[in-house]
C-alpha atoms as a PDB file:
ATOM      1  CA  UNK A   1      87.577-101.832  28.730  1.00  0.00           C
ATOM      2  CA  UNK A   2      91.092-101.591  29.890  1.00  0.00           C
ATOM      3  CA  UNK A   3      89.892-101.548  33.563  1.00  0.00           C
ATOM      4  CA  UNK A   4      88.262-104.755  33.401  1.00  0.00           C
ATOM      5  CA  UNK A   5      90.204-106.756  31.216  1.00  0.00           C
ATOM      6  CA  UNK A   6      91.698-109.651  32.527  1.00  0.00           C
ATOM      7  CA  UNK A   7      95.698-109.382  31.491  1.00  0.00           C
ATOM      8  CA  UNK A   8      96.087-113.080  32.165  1.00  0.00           C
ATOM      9  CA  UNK A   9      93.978-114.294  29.454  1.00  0.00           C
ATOM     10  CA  UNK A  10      93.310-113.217  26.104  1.00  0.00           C
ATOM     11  CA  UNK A  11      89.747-114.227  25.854  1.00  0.00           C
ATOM     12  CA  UNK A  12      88.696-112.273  28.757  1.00  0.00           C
ATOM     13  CA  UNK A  13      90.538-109.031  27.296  1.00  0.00           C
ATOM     14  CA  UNK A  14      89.615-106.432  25.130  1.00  0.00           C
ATOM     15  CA  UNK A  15      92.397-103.445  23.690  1.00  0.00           C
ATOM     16  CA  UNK A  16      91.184 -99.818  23.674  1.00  0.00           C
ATOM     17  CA  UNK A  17      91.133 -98.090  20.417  1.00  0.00           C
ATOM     18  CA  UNK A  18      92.636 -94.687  22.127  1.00  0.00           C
ATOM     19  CA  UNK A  19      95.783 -93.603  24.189  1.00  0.00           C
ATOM     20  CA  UNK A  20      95.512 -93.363  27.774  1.00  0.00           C
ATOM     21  CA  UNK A  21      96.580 -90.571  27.849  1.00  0.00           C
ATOM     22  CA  UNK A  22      93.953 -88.160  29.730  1.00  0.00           C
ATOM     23  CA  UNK A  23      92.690 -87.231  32.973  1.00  0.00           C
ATOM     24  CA  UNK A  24      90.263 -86.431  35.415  1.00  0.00           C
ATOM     25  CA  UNK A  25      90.491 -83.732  37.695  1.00  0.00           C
ATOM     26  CA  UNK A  26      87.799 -85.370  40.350  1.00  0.00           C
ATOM     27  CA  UNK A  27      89.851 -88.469  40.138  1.00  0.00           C
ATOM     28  CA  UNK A  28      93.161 -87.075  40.462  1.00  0.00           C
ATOM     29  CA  UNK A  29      91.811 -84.754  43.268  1.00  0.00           C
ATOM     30  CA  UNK A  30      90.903 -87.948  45.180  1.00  0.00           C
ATOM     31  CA  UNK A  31      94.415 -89.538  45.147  1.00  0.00           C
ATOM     32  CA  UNK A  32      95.810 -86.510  45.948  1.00  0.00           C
ATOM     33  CA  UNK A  33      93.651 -86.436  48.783  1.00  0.00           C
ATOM     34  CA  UNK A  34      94.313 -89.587  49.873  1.00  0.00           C
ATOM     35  CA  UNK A  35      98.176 -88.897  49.512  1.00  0.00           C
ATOM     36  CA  UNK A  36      98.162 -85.983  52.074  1.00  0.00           C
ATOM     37  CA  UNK A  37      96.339 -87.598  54.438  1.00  0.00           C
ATOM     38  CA  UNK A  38      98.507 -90.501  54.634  1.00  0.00           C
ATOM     39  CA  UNK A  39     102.142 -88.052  54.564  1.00  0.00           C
ATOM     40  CA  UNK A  40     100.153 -86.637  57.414  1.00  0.00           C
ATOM     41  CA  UNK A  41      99.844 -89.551  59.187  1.00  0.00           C
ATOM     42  CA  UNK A  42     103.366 -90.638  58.847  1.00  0.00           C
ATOM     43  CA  UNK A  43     104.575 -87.010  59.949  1.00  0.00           C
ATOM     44  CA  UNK A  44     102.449 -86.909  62.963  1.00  0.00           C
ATOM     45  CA  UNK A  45     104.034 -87.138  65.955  1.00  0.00           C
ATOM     46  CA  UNK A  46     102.254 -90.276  68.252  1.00  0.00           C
ATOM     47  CA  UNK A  47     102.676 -90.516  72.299  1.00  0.00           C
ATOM     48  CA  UNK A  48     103.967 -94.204  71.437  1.00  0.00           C
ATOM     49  CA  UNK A  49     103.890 -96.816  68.648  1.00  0.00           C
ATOM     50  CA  UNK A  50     100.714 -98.625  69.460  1.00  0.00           C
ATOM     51  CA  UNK A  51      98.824 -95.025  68.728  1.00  0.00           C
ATOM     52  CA  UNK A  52     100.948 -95.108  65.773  1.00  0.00           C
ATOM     53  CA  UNK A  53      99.934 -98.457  64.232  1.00  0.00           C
ATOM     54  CA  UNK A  54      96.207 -97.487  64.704  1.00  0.00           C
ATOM     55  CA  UNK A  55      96.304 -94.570  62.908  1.00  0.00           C
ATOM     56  CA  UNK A  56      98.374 -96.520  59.941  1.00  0.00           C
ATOM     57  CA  UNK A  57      96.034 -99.121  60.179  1.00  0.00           C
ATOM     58  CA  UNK A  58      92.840 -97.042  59.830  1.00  0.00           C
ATOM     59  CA  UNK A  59      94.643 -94.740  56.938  1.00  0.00           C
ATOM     60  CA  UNK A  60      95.069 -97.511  55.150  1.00  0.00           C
ATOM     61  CA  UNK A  61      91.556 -99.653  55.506  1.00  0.00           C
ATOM     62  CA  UNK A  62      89.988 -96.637  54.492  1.00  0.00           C
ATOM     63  CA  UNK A  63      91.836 -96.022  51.233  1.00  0.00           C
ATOM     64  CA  UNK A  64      91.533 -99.267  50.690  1.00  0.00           C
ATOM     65  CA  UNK A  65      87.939 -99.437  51.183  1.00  0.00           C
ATOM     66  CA  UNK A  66      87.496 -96.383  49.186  1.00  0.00           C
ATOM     67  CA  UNK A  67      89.511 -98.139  45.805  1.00  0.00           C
ATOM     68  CA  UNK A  68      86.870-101.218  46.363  1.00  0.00           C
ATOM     69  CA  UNK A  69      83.905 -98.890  46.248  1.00  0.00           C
ATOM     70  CA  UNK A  70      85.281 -97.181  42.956  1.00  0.00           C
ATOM     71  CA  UNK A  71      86.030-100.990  41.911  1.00  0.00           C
ATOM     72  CA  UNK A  72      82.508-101.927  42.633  1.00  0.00           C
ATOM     73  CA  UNK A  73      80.539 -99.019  40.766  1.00  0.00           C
ATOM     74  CA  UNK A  74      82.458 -99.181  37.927  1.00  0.00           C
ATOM     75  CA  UNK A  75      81.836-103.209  37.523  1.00  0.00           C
ATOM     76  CA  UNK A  76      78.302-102.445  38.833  1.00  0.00           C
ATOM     77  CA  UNK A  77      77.796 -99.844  35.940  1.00  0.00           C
ATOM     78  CA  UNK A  78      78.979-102.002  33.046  1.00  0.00           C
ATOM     79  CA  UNK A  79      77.611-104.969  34.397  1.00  0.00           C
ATOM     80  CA  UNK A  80      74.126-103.487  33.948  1.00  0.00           C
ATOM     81  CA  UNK A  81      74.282-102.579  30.356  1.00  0.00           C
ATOM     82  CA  UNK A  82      73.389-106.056  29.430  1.00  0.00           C
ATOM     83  CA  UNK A  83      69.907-105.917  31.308  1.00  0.00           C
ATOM     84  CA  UNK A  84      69.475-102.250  29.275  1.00  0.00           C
ATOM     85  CA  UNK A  85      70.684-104.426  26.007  1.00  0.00           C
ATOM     86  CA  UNK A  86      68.251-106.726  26.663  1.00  0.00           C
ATOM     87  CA  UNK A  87      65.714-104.299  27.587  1.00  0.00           C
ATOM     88  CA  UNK A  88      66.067-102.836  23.940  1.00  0.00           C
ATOM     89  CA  UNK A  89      65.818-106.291  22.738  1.00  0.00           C
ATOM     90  CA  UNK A  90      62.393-107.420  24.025  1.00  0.00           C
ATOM     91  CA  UNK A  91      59.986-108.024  21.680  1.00  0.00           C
ATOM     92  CA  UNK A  92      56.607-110.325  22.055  1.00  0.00           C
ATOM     93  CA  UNK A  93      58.496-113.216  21.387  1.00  0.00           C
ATOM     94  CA  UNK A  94      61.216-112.760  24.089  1.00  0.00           C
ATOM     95  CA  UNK A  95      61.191-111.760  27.729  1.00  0.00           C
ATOM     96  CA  UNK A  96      63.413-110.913  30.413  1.00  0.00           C
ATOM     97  CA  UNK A  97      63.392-112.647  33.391  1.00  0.00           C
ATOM     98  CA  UNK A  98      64.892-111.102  37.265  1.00  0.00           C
ATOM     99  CA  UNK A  99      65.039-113.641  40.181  1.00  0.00           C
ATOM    100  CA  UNK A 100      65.343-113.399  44.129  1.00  0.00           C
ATOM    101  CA  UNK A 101      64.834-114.926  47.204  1.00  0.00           C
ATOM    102  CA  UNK A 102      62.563-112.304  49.374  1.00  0.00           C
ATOM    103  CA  UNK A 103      63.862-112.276  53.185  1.00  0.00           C
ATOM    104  CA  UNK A 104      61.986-115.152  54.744  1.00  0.00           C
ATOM    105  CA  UNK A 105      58.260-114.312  55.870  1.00  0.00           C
ATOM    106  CA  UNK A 106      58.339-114.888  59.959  1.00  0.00           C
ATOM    107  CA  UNK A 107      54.877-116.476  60.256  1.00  0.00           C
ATOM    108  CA  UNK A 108      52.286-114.328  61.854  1.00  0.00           C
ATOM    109  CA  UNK A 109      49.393-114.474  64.203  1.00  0.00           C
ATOM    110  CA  UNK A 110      46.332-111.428  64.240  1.00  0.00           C
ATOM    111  CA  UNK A 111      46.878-111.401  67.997  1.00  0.00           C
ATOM    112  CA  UNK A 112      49.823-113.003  69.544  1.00  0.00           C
ATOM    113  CA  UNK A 113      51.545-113.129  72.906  1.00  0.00           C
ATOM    114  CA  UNK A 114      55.035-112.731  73.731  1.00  0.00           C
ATOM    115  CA  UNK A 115      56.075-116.289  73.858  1.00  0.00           C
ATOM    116  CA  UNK A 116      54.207-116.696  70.324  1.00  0.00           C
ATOM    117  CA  UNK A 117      56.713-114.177  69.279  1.00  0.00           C
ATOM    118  CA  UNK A 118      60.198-115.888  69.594  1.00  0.00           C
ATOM    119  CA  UNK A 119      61.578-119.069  68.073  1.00  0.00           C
ATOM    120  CA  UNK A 120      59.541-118.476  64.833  1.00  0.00           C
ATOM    121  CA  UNK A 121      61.227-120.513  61.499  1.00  0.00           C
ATOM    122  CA  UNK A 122      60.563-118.011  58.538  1.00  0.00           C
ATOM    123  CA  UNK A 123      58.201-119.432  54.931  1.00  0.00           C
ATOM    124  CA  UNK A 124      60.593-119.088  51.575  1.00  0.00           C
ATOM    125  CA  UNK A 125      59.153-117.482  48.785  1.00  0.00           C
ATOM    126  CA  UNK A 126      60.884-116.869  45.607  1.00  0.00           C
ATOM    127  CA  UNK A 127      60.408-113.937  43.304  1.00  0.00           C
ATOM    128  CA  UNK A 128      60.029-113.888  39.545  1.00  0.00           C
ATOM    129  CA  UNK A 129      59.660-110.649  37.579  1.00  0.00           C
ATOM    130  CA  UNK A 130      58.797-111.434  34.068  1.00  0.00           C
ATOM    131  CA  UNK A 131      59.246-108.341  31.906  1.00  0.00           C
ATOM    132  CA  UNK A 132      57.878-108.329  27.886  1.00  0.00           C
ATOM    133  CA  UNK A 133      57.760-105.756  25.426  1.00  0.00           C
ATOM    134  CA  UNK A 134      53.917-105.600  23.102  1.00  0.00           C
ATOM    135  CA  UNK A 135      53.047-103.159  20.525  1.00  0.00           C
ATOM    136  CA  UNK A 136      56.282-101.345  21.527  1.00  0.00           C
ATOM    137  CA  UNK A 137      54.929-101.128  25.157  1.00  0.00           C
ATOM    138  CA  UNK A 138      56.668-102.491  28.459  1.00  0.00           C
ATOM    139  CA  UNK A 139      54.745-104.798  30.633  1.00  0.00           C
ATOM    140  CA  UNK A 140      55.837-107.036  33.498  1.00  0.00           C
ATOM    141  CA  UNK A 141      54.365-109.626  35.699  1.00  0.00           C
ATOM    142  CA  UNK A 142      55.198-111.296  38.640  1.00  0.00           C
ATOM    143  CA  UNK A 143      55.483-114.796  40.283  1.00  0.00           C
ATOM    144  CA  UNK A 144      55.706-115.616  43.660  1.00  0.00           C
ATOM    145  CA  UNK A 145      56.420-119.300  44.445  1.00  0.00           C
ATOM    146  CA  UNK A 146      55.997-120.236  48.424  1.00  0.00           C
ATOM    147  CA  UNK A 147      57.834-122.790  49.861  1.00  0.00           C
ATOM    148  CA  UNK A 148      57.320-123.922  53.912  1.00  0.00           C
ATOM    149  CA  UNK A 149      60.390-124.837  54.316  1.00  0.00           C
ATOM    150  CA  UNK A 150      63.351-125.790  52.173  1.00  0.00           C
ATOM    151  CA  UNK A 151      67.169-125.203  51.851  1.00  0.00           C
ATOM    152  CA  UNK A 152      66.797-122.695  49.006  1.00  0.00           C
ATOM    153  CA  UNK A 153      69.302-124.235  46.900  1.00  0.00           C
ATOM    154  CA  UNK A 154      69.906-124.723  42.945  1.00  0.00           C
ATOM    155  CA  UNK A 155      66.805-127.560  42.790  1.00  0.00           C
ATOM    156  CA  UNK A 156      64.379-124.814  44.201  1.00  0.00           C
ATOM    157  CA  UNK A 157      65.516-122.880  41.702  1.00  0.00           C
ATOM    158  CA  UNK A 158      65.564-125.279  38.456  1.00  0.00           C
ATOM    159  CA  UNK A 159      62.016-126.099  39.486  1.00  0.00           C
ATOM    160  CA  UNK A 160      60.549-122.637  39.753  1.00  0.00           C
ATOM    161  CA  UNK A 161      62.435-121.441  35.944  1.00  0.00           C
ATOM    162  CA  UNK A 162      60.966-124.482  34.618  1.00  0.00           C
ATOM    163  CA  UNK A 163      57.129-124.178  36.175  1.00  0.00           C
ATOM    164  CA  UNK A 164      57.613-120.470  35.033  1.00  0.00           C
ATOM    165  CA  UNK A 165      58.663-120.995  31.439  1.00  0.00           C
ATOM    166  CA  UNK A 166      56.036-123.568  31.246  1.00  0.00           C
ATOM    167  CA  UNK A 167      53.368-120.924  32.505  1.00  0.00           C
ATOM    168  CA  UNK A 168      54.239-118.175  30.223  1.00  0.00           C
ATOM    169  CA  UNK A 169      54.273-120.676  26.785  1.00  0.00           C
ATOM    170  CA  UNK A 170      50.895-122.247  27.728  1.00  0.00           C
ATOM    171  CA  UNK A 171      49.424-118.514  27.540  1.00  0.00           C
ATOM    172  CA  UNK A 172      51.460-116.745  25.265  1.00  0.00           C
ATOM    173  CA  UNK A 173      52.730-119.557  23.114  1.00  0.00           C
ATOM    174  CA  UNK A 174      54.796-117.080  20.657  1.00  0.00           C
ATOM    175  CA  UNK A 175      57.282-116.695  23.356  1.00  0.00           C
ATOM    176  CA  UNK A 176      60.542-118.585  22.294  1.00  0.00           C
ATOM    177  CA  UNK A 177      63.446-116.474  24.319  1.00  0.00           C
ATOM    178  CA  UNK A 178      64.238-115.692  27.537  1.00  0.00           C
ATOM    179  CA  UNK A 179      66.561-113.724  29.595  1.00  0.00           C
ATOM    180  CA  UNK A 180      67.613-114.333  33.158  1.00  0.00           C
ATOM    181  CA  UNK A 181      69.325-111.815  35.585  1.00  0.00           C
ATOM    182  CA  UNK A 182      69.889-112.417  39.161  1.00  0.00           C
ATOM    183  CA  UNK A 183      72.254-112.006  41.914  1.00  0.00           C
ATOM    184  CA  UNK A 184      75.213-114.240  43.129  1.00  0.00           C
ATOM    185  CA  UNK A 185      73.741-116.396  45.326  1.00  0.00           C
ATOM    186  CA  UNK A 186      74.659-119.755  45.215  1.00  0.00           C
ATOM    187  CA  UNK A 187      71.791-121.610  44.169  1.00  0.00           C
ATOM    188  CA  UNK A 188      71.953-119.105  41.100  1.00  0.00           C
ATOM    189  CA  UNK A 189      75.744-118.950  40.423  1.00  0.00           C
ATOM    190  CA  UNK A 190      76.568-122.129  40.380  1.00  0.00           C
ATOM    191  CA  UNK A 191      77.141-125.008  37.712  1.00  0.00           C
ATOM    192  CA  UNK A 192      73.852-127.232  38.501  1.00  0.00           C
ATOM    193  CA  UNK A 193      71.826-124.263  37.340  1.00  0.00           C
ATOM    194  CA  UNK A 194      73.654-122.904  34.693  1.00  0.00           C
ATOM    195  CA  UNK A 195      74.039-126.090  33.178  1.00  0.00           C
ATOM    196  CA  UNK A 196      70.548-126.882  33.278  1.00  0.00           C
ATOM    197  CA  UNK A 197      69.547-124.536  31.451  1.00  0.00           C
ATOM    198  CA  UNK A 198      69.174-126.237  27.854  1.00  0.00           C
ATOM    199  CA  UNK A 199      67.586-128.912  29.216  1.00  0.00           C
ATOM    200  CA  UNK A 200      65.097-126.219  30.609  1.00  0.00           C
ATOM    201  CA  UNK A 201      64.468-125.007  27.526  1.00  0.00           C
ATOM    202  CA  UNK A 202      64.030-128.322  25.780  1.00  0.00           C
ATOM    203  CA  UNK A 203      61.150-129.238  28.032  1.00  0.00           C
ATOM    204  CA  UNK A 204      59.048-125.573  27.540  1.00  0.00           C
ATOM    205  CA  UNK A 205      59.952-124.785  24.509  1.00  0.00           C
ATOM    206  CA  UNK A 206      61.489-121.262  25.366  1.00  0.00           C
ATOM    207  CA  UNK A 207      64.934-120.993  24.668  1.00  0.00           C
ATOM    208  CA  UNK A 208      67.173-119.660  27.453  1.00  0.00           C
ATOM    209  CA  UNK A 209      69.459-117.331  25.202  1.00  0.00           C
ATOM    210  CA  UNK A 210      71.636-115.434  28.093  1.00  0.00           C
ATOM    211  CA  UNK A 211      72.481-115.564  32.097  1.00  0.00           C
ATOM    212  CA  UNK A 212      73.363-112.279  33.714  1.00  0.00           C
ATOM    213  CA  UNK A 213      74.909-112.105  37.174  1.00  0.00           C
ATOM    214  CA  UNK A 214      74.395-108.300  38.706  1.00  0.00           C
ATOM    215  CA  UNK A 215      77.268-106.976  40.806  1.00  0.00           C
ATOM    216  CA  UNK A 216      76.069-106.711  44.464  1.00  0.00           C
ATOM    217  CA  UNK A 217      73.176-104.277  45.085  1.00  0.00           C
ATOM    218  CA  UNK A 218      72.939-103.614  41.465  1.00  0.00           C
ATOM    219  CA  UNK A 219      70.064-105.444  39.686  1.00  0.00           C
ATOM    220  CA  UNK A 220      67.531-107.198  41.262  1.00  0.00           C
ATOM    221  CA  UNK A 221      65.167-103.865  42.024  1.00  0.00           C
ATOM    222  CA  UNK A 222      62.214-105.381  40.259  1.00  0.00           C
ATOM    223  CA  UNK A 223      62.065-108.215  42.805  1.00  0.00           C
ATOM    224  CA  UNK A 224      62.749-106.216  46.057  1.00  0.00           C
ATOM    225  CA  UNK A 225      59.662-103.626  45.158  1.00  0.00           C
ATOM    226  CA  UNK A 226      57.711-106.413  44.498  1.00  0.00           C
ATOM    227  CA  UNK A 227      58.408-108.191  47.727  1.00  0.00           C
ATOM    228  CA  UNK A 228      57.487-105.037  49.380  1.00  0.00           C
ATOM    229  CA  UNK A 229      53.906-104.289  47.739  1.00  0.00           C
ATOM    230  CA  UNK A 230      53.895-108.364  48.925  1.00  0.00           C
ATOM    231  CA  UNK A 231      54.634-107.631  52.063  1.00  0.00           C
ATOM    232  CA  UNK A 232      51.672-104.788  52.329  1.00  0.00           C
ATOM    233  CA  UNK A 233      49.141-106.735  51.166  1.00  0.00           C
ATOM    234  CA  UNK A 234      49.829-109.367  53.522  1.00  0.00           C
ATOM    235  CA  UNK A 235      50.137-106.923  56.517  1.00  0.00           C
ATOM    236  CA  UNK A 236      46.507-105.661  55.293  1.00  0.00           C
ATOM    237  CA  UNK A 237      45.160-109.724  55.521  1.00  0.00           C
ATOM    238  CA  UNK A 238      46.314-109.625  58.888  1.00  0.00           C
ATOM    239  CA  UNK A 239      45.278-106.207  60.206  1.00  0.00           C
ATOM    240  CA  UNK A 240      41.958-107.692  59.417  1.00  0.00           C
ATOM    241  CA  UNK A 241      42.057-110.234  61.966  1.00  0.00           C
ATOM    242  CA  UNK A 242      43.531-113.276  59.734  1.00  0.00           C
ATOM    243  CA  UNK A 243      46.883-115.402  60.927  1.00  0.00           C
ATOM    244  CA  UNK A 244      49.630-116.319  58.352  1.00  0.00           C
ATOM    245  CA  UNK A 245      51.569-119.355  59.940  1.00  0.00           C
ATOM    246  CA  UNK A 246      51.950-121.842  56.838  1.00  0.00           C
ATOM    247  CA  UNK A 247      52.451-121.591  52.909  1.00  0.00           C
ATOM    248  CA  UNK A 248      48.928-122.257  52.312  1.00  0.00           C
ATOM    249  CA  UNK A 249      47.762-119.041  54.556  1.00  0.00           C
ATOM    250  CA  UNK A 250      50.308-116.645  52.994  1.00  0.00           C
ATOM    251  CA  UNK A 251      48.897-118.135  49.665  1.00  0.00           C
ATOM    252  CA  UNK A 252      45.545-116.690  50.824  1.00  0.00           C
ATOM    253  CA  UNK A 253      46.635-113.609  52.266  1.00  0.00           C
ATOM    254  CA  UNK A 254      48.614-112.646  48.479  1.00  0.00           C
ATOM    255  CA  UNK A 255      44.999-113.518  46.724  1.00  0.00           C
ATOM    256  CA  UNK A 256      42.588-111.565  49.040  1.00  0.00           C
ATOM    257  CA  UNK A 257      41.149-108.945  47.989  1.00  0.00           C
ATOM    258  CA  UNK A 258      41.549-109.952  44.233  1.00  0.00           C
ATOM    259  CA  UNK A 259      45.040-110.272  44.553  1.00  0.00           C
ATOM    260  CA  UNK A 260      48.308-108.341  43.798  1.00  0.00           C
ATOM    261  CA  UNK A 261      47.926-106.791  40.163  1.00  0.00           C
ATOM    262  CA  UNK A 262      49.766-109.030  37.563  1.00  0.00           C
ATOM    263  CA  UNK A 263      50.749-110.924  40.563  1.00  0.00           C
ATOM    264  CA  UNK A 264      50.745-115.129  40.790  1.00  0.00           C
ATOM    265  CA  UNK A 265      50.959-117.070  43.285  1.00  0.00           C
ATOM    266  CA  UNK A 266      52.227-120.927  43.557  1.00  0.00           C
ATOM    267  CA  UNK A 267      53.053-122.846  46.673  1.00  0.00           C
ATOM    268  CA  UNK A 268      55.539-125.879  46.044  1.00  0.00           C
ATOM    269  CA  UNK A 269      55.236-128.939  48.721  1.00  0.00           C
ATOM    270  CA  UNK A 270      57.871-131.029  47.542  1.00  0.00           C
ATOM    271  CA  UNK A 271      61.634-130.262  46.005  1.00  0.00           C
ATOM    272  CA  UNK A 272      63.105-133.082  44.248  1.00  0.00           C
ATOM    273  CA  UNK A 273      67.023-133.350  44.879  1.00  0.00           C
ATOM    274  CA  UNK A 274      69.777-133.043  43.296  1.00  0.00           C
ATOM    275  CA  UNK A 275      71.415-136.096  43.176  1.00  0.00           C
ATOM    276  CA  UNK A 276      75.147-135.293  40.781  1.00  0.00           C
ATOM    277  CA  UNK A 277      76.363-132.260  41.716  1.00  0.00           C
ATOM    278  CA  UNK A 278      78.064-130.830  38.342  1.00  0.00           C
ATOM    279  CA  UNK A 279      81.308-128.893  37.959  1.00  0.00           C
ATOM    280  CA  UNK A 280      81.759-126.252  36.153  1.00  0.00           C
ATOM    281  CA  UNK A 281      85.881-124.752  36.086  1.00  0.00           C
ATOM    282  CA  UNK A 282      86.197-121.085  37.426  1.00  0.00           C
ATOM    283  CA  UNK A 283      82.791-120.616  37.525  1.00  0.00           C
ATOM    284  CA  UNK A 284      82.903-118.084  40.976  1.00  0.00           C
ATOM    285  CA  UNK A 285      84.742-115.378  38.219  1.00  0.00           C
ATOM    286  CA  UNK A 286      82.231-115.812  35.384  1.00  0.00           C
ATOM    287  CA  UNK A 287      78.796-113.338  35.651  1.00  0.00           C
ATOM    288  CA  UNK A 288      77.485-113.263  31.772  1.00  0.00           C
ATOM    289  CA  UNK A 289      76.653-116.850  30.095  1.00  0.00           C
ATOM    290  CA  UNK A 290      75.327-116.911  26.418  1.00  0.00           C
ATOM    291  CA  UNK A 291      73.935-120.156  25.135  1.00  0.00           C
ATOM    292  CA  UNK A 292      74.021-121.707  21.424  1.00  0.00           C
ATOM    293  CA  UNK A 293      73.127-124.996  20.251  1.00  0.00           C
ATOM    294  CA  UNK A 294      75.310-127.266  22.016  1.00  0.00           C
ATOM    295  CA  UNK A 295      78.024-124.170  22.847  1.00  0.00           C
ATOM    296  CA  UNK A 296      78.071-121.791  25.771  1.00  0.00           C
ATOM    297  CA  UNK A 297      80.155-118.542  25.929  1.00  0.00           C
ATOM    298  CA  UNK A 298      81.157-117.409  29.442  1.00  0.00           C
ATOM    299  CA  UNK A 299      82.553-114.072  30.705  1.00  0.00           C
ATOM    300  CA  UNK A 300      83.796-112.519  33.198  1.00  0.00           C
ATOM    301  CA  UNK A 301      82.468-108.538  32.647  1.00  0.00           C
ATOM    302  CA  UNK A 302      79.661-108.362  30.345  1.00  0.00           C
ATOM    303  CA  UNK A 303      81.050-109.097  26.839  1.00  0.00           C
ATOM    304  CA  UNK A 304      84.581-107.650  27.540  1.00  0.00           C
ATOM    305  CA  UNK A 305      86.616-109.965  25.145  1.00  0.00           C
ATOM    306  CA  UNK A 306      85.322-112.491  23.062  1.00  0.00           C
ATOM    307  CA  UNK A 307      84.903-115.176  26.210  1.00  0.00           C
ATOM    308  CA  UNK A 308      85.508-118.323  26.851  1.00  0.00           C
ATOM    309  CA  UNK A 309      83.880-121.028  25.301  1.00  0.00           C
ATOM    310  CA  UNK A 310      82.121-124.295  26.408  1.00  0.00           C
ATOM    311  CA  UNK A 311      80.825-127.340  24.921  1.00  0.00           C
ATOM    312  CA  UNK A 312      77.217-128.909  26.981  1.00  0.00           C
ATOM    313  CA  UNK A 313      76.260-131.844  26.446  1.00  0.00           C
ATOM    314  CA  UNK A 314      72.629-131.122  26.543  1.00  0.00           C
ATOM    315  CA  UNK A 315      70.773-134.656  26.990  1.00  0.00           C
ATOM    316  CA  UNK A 316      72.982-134.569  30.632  1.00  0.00           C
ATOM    317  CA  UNK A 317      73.116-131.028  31.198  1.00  0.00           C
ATOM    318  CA  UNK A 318      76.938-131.439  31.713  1.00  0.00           C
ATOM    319  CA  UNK A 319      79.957-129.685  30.239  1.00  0.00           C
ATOM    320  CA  UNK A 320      81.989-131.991  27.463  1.00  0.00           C
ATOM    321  CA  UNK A 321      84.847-129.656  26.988  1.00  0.00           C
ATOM    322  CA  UNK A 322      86.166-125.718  27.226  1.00  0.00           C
ATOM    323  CA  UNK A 323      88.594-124.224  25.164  1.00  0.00           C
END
């Protein structure tokens, strides 16, 4: 808690109920380290200054580099409790959902020359993991929207929560609450998707409760194995003398065969614009977004302080107020 507080503002800050008063050996061993290695540095003796400065230089990129990575996996530790908290959380009426762009598919031919090889303009396809807890058991499914081309940007994404949600209350209409987790891309972490949101919900019926933004290479692991058991099953279309060039054909290739188990598949053709961009104030330092009627809570670590809260206007999508 006292490592990722925010000392500049109280609603972003939480005190400790103990003295800081211990230590750890591996921690202090470290710094120590790190110490030596830079008196040793400044007692070597260089053939001139230039050698000097590169050795300073280095010293201190590394020990800088090493205080990021502790930086990152302690933010990348804490941030992840709230996918466990949801995780505990899931019951048949509520599910967690984790999104990703996969790595563009560069279309493929069962034979192809050289020539066919270069200058190739990858397919999108978006992943969906949907994860739900029945009878005290953990089951997930998958959605893979395909996309020919586009700029993968927040309308992609609006569009594919929405035909999602929609999906998963026309089959299991006791659903009412959903989860999101993703990374920080852009057309994720950014104030035309957050903000859309309640309107999102209005028009399925399933409530988007919470938005959690993972630190970077900590959280979208559902996704990336899925793309991958994608990926294989796609290989095995072509191996059997099949090409995959378009949406349509990859569509095929992910539903031969029977398909991928608890796998759909969806190809979008058009992607309405967004015409208003929205704004949304200090949104790159917020990761964890709660939503209430009318009022949305922001963070910047997963529930360290009591946040900062938002007034939408939800017939517009569009923030009123923050306080």
């Amino acid at each position: 808690m006292y490592a990722l507080s925010d000392p500049t503002e109280n609603c972003f800050t939480q005190r400790c109920d103990h003295q800081h008063n211990q230590q750890w050996d591996q921690c202090e061993a470290l710094e120590a380290v790190l110490r030596d290695i830079g008196s040793a540095v400044q007692d070597t003796r260089f053939s001139d200054d230039e050698e000097r400065d590169d050795a300073l230089y280095l010293y201190e990129s590394a020990t800088q580099a090493i205080q990021s990575w502790k930086s990152h996996q302690l933010r990348s530790v804490w941030q992840d409790q709230s996918r466990l908290d949801v995780l505990k959380r899931l019951n048949e009426n509520t599910v967690l959902i984790v999104n990703d762009w996969a790595m563009k598919f560069l279309p493929q031919l069962y034979r192809e020359s050289q020539q066919d090889w270069f200058g190739k303009r990858g397919i999108s396809w978006h992943i969906s993991v949907v994860f739900r807890r029945v009878r005290g058991e953990l089951q997930s499914q998958g959605f893979v929207h395909i996309i020919q081309q586009c700029s993968q940007d927040s309308s992609c994404v609006i569009l594919i929560m929405q035909h999602v949600l929609q999906t998963l209350k026309a089959e299991q209409p006791e659903i009412t609450t959903a989860f999101y987790r993703q990374d920080n891309a852009g057309c994720y972490h950014c104030a035309n998707t957050i903000l859309a949101c309640p309107l999102i919900g209005k028009s399925t019926g399933i409530h988007v409760s919470r938005l959690d933004f993972s630190d970077p290479q900590g959280g979208k692991g559902p996704a990336d194995r899925l793309a991958a058991t994608c990926k294989s099953h796609i290989r095995i279309y072509i191996n059997e003398g099949h090409n995959v060039t378009k949406a349509e054909e990859m569509q095929e290739a992910l539903l031969s065969h029977g398909g991928v188990s608890g796998v759909r598949v969806a190809v979008l053709y058009t992607v309405p614009e967004i015409i208003q961009e929205q704004k949304f104030p200090g949104i790159s330092k917020l990761h964890n977004f709660e939503f209430g009627d009318r009022a949305l809570v922001a963070w910047r670590v997963c529930d360290i302080g009591s946040g900062k809260h938002f007034v939408v206007d939800c017939t517009r999508s569009s923030l009123l107020y923050w306080g």
